[in-house]
Structure formats: C-alpha cells, structure tokens
PDB file of N, CA and C in Angstrom:
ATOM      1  N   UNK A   1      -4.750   1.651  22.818  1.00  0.00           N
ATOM      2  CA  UNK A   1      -3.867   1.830  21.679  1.00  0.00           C
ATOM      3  C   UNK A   1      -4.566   1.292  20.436  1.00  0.00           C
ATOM      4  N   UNK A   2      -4.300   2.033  19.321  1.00  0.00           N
ATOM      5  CA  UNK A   2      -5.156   1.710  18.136  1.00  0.00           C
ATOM      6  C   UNK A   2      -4.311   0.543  17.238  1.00  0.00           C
ATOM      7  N   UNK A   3      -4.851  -0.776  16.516  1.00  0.00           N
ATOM      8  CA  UNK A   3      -4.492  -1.454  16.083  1.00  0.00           C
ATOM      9  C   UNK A   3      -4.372  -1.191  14.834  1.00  0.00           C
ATOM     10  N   UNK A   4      -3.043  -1.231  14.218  1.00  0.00           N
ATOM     11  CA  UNK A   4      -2.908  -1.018  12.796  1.00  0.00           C
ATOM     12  C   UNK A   4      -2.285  -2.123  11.834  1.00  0.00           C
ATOM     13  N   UNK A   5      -2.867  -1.947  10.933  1.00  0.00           N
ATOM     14  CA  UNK A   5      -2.726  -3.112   9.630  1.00  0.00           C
ATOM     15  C   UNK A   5      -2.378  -2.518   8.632  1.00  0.00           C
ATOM     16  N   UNK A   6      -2.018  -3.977   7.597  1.00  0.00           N
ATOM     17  CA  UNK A   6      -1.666  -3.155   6.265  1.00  0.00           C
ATOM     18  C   UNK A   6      -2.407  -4.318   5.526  1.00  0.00           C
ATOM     19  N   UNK A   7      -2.828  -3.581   4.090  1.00  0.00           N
ATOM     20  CA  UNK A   7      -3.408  -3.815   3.001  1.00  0.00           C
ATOM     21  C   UNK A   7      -2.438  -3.952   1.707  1.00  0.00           C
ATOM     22  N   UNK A   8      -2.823  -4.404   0.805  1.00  0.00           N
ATOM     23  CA  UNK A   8      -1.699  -4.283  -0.266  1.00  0.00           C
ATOM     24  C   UNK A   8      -2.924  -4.329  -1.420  1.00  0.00           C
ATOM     25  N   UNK A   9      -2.871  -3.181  -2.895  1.00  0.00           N
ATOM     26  CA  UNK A   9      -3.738  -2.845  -3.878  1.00  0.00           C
ATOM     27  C   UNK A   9      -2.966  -3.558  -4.917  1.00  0.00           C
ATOM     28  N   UNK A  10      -2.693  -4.190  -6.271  1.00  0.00           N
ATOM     29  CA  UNK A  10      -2.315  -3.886  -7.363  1.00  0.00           C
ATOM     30  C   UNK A  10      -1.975  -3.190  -8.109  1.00  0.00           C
ATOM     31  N   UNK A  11      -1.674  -2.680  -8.859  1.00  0.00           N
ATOM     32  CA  UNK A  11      -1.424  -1.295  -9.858  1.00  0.00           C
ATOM     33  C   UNK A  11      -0.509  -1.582 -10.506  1.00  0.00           C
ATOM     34  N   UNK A  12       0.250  -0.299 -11.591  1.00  0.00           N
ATOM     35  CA  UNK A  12       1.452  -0.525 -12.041  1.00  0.00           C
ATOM     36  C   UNK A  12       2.012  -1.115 -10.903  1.00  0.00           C
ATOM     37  N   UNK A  13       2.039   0.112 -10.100  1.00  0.00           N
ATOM     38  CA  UNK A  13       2.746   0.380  -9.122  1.00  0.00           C
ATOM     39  C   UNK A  13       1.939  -0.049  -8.015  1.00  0.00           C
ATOM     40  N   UNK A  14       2.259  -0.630  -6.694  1.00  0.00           N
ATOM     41  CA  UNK A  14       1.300  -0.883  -6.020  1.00  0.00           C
ATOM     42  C   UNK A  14       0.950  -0.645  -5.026  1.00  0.00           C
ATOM     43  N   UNK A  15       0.119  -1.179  -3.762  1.00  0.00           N
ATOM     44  CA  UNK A  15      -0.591  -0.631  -2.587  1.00  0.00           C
ATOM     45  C   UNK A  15      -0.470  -1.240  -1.476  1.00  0.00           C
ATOM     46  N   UNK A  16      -0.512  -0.482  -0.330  1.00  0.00           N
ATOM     47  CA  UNK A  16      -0.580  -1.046   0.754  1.00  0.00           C
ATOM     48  C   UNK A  16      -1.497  -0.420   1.826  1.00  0.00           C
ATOM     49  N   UNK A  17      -1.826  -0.310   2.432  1.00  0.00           N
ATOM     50  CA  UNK A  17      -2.695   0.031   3.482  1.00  0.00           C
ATOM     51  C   UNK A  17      -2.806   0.109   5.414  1.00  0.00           C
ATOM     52  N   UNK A  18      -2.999   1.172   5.918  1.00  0.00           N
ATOM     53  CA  UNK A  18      -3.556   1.181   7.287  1.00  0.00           C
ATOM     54  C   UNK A  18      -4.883   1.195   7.712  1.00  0.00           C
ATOM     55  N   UNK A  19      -5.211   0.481   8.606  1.00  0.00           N
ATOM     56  CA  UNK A  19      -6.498   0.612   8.803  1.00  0.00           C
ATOM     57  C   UNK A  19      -7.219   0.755  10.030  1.00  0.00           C
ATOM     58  N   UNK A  20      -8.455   1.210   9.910  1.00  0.00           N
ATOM     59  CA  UNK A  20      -8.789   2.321  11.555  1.00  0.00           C
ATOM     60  C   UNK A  20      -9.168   0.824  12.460  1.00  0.00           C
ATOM     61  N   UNK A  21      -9.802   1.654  13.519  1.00  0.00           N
ATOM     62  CA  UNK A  21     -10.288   0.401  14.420  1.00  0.00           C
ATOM     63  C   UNK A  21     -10.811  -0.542  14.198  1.00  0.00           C
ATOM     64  N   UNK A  22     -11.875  -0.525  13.430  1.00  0.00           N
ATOM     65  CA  UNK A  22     -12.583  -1.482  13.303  1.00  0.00           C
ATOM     66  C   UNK A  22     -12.609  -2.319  11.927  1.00  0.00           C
ATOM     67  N   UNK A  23     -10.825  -2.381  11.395  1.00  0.00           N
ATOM     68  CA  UNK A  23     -10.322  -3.451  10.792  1.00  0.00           C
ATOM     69  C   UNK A  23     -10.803  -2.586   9.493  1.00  0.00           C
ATOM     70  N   UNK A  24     -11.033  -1.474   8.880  1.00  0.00           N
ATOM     71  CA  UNK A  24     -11.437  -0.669   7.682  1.00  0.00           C
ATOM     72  C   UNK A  24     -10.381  -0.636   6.859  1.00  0.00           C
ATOM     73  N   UNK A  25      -9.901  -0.656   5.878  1.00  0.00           N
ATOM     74  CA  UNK A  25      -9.003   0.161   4.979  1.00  0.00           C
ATOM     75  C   UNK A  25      -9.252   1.548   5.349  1.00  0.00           C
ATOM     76  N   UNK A  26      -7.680   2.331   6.129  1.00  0.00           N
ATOM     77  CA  UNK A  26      -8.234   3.729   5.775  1.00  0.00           C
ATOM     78  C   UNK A  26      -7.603   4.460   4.060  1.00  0.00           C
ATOM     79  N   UNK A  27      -6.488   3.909   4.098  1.00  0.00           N
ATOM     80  CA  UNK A  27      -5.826   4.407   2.934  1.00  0.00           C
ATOM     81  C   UNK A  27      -4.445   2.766   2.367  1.00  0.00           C
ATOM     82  N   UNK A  28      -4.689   3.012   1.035  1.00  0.00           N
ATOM     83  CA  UNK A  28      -3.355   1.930   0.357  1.00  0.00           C
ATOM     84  C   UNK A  28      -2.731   2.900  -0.161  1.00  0.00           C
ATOM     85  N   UNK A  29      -1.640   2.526  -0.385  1.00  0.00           N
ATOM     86  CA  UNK A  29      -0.348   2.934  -0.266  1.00  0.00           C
ATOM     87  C   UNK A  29       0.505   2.420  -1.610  1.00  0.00           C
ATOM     88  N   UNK A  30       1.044   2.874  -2.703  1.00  0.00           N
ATOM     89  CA  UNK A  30       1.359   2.455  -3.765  1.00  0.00           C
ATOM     90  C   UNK A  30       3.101   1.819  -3.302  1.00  0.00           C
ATOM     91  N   UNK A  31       3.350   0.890  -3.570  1.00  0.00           N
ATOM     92  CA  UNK A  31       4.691   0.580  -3.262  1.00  0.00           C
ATOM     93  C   UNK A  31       5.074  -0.601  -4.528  1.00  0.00           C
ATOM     94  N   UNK A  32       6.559  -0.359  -4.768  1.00  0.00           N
ATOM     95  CA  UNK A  32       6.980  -1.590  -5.975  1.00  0.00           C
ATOM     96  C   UNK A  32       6.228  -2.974  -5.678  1.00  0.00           C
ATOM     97  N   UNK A  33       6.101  -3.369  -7.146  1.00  0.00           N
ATOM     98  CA  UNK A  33       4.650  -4.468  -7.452  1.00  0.00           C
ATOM     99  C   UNK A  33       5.945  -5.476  -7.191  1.00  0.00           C
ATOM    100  N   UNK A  34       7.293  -5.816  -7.458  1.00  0.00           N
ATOM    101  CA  UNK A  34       8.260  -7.012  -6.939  1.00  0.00           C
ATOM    102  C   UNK A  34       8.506  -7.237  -5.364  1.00  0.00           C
ATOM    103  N   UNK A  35       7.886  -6.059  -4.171  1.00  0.00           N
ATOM    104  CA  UNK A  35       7.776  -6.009  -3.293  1.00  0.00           C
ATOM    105  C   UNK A  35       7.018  -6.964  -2.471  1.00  0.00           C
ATOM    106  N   UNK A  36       5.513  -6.796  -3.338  1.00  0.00           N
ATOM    107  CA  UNK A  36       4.101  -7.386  -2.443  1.00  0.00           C
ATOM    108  C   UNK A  36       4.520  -8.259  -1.983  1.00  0.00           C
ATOM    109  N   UNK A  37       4.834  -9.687  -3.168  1.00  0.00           N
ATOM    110  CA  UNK A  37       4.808 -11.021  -2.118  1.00  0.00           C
ATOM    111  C   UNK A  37       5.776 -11.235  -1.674  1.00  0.00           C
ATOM    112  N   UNK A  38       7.420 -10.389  -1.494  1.00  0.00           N
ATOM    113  CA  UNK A  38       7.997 -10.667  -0.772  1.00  0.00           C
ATOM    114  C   UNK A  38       7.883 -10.606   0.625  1.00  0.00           C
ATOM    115  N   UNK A  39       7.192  -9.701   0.834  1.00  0.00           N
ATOM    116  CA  UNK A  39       6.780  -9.050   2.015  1.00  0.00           C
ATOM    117  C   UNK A  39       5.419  -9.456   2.991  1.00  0.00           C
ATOM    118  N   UNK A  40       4.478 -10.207   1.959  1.00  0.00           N
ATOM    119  CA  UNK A  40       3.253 -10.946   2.320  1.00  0.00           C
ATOM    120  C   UNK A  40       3.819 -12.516   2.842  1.00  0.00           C
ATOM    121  N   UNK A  41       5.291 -13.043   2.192  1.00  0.00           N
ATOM    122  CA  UNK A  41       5.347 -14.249   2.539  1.00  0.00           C
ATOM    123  C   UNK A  41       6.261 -13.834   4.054  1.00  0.00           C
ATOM    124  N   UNK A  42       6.959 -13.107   3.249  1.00  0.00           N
ATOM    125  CA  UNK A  42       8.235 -12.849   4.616  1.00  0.00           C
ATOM    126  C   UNK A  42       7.955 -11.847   5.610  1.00  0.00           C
ATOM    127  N   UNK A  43       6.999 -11.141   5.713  1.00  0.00           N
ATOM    128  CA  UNK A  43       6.905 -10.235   6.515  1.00  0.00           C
ATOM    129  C   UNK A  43       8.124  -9.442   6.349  1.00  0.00           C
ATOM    130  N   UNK A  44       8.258  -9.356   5.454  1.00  0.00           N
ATOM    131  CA  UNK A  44       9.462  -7.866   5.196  1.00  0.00           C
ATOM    132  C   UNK A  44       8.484  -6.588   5.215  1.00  0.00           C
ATOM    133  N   UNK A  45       8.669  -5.375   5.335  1.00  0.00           N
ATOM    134  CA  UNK A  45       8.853  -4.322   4.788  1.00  0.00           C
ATOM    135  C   UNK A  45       9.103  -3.771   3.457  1.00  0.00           C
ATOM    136  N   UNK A  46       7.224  -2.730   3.151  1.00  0.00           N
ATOM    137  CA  UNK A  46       7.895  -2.750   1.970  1.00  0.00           C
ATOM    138  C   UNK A  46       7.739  -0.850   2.104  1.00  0.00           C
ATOM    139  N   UNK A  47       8.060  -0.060   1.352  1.00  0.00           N
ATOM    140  CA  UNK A  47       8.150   1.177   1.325  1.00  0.00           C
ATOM    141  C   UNK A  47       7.241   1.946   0.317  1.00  0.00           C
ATOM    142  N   UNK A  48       6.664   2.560   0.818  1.00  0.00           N
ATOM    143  CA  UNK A  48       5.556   3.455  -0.168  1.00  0.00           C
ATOM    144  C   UNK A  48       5.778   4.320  -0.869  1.00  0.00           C
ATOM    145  N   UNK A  49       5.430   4.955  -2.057  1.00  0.00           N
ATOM    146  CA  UNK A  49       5.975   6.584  -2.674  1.00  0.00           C
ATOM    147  C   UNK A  49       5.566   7.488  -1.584  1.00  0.00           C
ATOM    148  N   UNK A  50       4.619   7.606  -0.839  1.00  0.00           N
ATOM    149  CA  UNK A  50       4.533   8.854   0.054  1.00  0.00           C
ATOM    150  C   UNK A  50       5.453   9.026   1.094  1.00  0.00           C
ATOM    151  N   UNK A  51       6.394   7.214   1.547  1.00  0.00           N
ATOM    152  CA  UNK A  51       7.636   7.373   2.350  1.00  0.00           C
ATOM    153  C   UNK A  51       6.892   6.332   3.237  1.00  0.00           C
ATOM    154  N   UNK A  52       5.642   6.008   3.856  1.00  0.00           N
ATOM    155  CA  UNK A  52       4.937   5.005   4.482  1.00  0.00           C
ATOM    156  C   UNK A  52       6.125   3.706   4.415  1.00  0.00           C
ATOM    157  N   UNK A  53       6.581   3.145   6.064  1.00  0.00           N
ATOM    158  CA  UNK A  53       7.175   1.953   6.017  1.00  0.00           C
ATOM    159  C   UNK A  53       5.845   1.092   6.638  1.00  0.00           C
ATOM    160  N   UNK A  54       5.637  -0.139   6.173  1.00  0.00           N
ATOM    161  CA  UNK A  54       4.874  -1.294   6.783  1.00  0.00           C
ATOM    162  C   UNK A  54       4.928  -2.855   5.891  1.00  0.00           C
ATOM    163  N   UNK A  55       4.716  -3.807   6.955  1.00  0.00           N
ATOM    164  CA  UNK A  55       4.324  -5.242   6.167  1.00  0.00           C
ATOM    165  C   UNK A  55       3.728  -5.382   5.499  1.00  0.00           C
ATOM    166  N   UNK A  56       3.390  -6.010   4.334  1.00  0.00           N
ATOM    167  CA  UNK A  56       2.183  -6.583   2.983  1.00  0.00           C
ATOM    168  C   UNK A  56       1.414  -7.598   4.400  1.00  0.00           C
ATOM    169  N   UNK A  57      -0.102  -7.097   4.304  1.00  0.00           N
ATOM    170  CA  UNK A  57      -0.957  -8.252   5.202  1.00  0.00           C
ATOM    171  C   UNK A  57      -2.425  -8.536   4.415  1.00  0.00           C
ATOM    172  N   UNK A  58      -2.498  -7.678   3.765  1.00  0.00           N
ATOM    173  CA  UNK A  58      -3.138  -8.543   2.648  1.00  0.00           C
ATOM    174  C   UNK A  58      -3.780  -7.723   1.069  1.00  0.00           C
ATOM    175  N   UNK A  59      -5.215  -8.298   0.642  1.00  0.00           N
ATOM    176  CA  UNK A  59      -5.164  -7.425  -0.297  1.00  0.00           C
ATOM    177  C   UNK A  59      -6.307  -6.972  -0.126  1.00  0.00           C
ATOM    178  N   UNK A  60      -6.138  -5.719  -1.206  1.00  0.00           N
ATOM    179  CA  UNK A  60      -7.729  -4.441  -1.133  1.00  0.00           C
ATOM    180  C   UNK A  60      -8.716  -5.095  -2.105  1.00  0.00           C
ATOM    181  N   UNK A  61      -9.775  -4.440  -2.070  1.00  0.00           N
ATOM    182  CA  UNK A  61     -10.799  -5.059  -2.888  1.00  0.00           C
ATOM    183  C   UNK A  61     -11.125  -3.422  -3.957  1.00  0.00           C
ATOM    184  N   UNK A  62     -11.800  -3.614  -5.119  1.00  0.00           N
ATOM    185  CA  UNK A  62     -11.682  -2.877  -6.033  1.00  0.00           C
ATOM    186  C   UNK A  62     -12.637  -1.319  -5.450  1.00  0.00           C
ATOM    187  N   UNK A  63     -12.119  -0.218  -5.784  1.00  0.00           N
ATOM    188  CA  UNK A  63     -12.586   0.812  -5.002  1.00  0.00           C
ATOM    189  C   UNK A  63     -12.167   1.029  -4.113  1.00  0.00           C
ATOM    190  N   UNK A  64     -11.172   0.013  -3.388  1.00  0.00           N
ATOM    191  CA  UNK A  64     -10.471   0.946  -1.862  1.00  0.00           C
ATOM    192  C   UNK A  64      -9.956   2.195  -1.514  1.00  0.00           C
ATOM    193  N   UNK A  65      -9.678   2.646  -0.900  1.00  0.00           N
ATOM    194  CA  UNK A  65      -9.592   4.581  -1.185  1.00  0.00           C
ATOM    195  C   UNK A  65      -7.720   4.420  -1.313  1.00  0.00           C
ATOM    196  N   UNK A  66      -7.313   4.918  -1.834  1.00  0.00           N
ATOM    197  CA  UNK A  66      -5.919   5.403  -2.401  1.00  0.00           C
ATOM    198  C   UNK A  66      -4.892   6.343  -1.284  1.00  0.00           C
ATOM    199  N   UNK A  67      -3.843   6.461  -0.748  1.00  0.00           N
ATOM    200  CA  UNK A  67      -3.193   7.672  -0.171  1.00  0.00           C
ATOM    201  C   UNK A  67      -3.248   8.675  -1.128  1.00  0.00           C
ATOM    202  N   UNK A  68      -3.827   9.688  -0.657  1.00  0.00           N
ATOM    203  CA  UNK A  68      -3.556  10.430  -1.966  1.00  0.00           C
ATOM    204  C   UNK A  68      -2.561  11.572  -2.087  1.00  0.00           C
ATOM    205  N   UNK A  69      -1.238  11.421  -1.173  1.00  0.00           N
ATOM    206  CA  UNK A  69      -0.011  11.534  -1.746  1.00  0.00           C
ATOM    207  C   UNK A  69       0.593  10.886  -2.460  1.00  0.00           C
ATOM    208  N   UNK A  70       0.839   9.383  -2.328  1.00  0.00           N
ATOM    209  CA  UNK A  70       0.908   8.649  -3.003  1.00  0.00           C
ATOM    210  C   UNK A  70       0.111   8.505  -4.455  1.00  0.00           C
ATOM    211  N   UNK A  71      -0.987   8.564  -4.764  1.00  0.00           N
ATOM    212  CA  UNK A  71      -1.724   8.935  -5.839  1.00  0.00           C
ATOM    213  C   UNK A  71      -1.575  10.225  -6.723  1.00  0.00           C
ATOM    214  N   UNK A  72      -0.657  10.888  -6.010  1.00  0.00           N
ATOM    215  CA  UNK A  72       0.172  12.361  -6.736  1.00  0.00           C
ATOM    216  C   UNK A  72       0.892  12.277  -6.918  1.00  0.00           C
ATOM    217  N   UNK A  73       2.163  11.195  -6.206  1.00  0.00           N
ATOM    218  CA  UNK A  73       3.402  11.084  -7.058  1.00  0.00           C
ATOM    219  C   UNK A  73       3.178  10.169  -8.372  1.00  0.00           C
ATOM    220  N   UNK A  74       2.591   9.132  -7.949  1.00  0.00           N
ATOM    221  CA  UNK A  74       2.178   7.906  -8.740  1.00  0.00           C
ATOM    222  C   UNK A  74       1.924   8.481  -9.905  1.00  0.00           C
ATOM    223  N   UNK A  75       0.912   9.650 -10.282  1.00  0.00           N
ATOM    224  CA  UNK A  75       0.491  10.337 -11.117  1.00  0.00           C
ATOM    225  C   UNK A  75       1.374  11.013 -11.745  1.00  0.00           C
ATOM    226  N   UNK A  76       2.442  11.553 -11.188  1.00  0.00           N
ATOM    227  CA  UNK A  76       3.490  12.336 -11.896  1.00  0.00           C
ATOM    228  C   UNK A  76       4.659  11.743 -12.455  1.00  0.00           C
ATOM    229  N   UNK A  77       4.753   9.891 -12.110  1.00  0.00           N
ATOM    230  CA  UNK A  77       5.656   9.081 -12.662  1.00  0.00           C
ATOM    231  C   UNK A  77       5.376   9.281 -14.122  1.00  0.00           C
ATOM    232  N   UNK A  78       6.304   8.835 -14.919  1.00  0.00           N
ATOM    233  CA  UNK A  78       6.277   9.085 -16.346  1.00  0.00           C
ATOM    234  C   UNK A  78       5.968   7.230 -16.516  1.00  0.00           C
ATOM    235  N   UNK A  79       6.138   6.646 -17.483  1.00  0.00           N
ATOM    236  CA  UNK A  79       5.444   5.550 -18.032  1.00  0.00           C
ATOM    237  C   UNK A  79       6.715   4.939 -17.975  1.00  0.00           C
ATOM    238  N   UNK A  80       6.659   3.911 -17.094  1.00  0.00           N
ATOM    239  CA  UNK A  80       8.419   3.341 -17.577  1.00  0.00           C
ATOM    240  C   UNK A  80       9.098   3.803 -16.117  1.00  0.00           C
ATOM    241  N   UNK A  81       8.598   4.348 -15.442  1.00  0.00           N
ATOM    242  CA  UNK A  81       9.396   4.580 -13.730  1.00  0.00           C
ATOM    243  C   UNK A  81       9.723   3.507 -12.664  1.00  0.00           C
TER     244      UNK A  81
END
C-alpha cells in the first residue's frame, strides 16, 4: 500500500500536498491560508479548491509543482475571493 502525505504551500490562497513513495511532493493543493495552522497543529482537515480532503503535515519549498486544477480555479478567483 502506498504511503501518502500532505504538504502545505503559501499563497494568497494556499497549498497542500500528496506525495509518491519515496516521500516526493507530487502535487500542493491550494486551500484557505486561516486553515494551514489549524490543521498543522490540530490535525484537522483542511479542503482544497480542486475538492482534495487531507491534514496540513508540512511545508513546500519554493518551485514545488502546483495541482493544476487547483491552479485553474485559483486563477479564475477574482482578487478579493
């Protein structure tokens, strides 16, 4: 069974992540920035624009690759969403 993680990016809006076997970022995940550390301290759940549910487990480093559904809605938010 494949082990999966989550990542969390910055942004307006922000990120989270799954990652392949060998502990990689495959994709972050944009989710509300009042979310991250609730969810990094509490292990809550936080929810992604592409619909992605998972825990905040930690953070991406600059260049991490993006969902890029998420990176299409994100894109189509207006300024102020």
């Amino acid at each position: 069974m494949e082990r999966v993680s989550t990542d969390t990016m910055v942004r307006p809006d922000s990120t989270t992540d799954e990652s392949t076997s060998d502990d990689t970022p495959k994709f972050f995940h944009y989710v509300k920035k009042d979310r991250i550390a609730e969810s990094a301290v509490m292990g809550t759940h936080v929810v992604a624009l592409c619909g992605e549910v998972f825990p905040v487990t930690r953070s991406p480093k600059p260049g991490s690759p993006v969902c890029p559904d998420c990176k299409k809605i994100y894109d189509g938010l207006k300024k102020g969403d």
